[in-house]
N, C-alpha and C. Protein backbone atom coordinates (compact mmCIF):
# COMPACT_ATOMS: atom_id res chain seq x y z
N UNK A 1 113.19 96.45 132.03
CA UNK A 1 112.97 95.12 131.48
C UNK A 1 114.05 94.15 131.95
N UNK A 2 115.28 94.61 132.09
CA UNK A 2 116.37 93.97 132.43
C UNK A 2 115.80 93.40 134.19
N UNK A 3 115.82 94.13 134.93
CA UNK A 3 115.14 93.81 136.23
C UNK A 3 113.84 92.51 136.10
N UNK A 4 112.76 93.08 135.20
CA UNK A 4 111.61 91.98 134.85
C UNK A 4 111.96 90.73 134.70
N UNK A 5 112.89 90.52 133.88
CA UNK A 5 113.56 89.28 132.93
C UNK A 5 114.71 89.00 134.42
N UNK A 6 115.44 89.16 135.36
CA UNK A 6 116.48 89.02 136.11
C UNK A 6 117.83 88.73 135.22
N UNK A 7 118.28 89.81 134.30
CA UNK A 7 119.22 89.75 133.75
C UNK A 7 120.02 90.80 133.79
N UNK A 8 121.42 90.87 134.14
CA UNK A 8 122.35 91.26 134.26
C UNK A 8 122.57 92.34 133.26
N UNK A 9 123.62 93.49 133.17
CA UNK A 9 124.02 94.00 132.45
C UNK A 9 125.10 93.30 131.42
N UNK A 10 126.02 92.68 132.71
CA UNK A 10 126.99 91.62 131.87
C UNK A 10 126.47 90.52 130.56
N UNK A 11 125.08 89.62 131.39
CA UNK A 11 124.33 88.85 130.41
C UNK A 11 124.15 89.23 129.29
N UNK A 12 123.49 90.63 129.59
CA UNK A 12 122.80 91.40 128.22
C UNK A 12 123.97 91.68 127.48
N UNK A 13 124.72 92.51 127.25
CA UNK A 13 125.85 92.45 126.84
C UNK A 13 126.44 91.46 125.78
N UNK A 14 126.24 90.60 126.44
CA UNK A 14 127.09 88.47 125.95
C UNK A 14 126.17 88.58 124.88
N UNK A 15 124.76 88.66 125.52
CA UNK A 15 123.14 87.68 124.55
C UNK A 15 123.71 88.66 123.10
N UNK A 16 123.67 90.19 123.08
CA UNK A 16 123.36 91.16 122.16
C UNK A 16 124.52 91.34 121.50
N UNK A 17 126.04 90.69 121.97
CA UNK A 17 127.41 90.89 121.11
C UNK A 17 127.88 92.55 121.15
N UNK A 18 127.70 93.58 121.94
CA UNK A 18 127.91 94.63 122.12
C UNK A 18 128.81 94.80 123.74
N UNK A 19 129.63 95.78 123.60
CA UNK A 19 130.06 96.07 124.61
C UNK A 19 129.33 96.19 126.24
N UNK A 20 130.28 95.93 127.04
CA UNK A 20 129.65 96.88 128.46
C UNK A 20 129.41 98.06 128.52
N UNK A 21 130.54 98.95 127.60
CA UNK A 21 130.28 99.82 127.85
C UNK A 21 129.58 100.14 127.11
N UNK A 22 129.21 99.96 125.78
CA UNK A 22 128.27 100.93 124.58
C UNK A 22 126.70 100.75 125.47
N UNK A 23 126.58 99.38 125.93
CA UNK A 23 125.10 98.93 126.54
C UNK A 23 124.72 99.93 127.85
N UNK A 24 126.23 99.98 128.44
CA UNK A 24 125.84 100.85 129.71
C UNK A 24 125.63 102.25 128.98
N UNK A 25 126.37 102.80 128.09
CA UNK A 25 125.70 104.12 127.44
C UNK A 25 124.39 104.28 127.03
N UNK A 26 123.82 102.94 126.36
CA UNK A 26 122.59 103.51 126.14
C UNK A 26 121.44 103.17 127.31
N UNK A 27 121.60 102.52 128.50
CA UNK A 27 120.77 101.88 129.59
C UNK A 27 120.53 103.47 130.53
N UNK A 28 122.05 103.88 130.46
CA UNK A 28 122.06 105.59 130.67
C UNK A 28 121.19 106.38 130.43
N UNK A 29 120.70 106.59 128.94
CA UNK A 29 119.91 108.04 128.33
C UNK A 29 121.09 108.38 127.57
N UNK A 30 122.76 108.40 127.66
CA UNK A 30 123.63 109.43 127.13
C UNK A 30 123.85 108.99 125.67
N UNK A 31 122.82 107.86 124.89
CA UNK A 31 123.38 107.72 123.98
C UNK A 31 122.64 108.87 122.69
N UNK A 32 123.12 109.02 121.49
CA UNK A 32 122.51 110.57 120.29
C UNK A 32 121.79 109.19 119.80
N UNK A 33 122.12 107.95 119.45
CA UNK A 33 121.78 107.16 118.78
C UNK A 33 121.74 105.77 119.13
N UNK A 34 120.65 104.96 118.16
CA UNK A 34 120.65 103.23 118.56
C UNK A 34 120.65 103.02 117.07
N UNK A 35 121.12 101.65 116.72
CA UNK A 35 121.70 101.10 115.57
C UNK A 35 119.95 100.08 115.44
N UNK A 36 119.27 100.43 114.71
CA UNK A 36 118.33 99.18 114.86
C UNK A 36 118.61 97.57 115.10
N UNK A 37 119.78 97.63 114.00
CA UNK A 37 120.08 95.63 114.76
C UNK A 37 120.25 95.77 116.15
N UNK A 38 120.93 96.29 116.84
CA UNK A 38 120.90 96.54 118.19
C UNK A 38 119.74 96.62 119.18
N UNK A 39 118.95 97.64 118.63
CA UNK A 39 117.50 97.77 119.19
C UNK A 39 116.91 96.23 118.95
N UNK A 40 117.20 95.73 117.56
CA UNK A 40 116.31 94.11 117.49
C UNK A 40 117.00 93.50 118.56
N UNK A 41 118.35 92.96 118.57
CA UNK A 41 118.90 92.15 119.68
C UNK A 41 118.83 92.51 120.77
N UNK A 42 118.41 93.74 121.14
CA UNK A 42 118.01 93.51 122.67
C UNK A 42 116.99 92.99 122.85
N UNK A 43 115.79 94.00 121.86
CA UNK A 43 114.56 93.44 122.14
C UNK A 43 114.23 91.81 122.23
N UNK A 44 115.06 91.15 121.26
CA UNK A 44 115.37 89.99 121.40
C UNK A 44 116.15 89.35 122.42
N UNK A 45 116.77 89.76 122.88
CA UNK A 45 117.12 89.07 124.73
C UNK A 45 115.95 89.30 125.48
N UNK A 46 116.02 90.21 125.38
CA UNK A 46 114.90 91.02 126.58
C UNK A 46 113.24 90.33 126.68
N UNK A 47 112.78 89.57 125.59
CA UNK A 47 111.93 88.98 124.66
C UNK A 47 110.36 90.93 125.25
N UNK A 48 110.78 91.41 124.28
CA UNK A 48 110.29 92.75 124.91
C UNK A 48 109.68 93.43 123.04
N UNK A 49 108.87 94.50 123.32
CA UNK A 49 108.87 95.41 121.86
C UNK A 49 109.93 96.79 122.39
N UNK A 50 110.41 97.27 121.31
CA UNK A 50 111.06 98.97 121.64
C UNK A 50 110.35 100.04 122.13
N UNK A 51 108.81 99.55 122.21
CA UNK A 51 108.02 100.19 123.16
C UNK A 51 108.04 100.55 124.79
N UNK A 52 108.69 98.86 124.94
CA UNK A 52 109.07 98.86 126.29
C UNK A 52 110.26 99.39 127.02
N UNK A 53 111.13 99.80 126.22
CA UNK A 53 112.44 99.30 126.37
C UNK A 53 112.92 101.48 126.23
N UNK A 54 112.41 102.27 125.08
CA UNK A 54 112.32 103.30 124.66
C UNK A 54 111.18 104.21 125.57
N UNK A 55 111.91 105.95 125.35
CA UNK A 55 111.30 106.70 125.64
C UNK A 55 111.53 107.80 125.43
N UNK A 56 110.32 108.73 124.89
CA UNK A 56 110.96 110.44 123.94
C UNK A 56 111.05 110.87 124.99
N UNK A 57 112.51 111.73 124.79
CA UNK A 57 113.07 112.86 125.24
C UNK A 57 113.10 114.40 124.48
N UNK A 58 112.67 115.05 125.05
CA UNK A 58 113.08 116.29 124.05
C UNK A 58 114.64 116.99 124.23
N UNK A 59 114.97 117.22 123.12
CA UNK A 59 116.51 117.46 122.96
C UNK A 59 116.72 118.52 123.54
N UNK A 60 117.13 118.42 124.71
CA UNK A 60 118.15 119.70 125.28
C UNK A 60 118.41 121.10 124.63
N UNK A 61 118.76 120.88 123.38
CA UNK A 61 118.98 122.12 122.58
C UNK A 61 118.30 122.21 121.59
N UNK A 62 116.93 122.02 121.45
CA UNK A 62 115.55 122.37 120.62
C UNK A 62 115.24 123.52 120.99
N UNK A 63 114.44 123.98 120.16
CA UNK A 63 113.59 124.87 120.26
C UNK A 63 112.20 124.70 120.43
């Protein structure tokens, strides 16, 4: 979405009030968790749903 929209990591970052780095953790996959206000303010930069933006993984250490 970031690509779609031509916005930066840095931008995103500024728009959403979160770090470089926490944003680059979750743009990664490496994050356990998202804070929903977070999930809203991106989705809200991004002008996107968490549909777009999200995707299940199955946990490494499931069964």
């Amino acid at each position: 979405m970031m690509a779609k929209r031509k916005m930066s990591l840095n931008e995103l970052s500024e728009r959403v009030g979160i770090t470089l780095a926490n944003l680059s953790i979750l743009k990664n996959g490496k994050a356990k968790a998202v804070r929903l206000s977070t999930l809203d303010a991106i989705c809200r930069a991004l002008d996107c749903t968490p549909g777009d933006i999200l995707e299940y993984r199955e946990d490494e250490n499931s069964e």
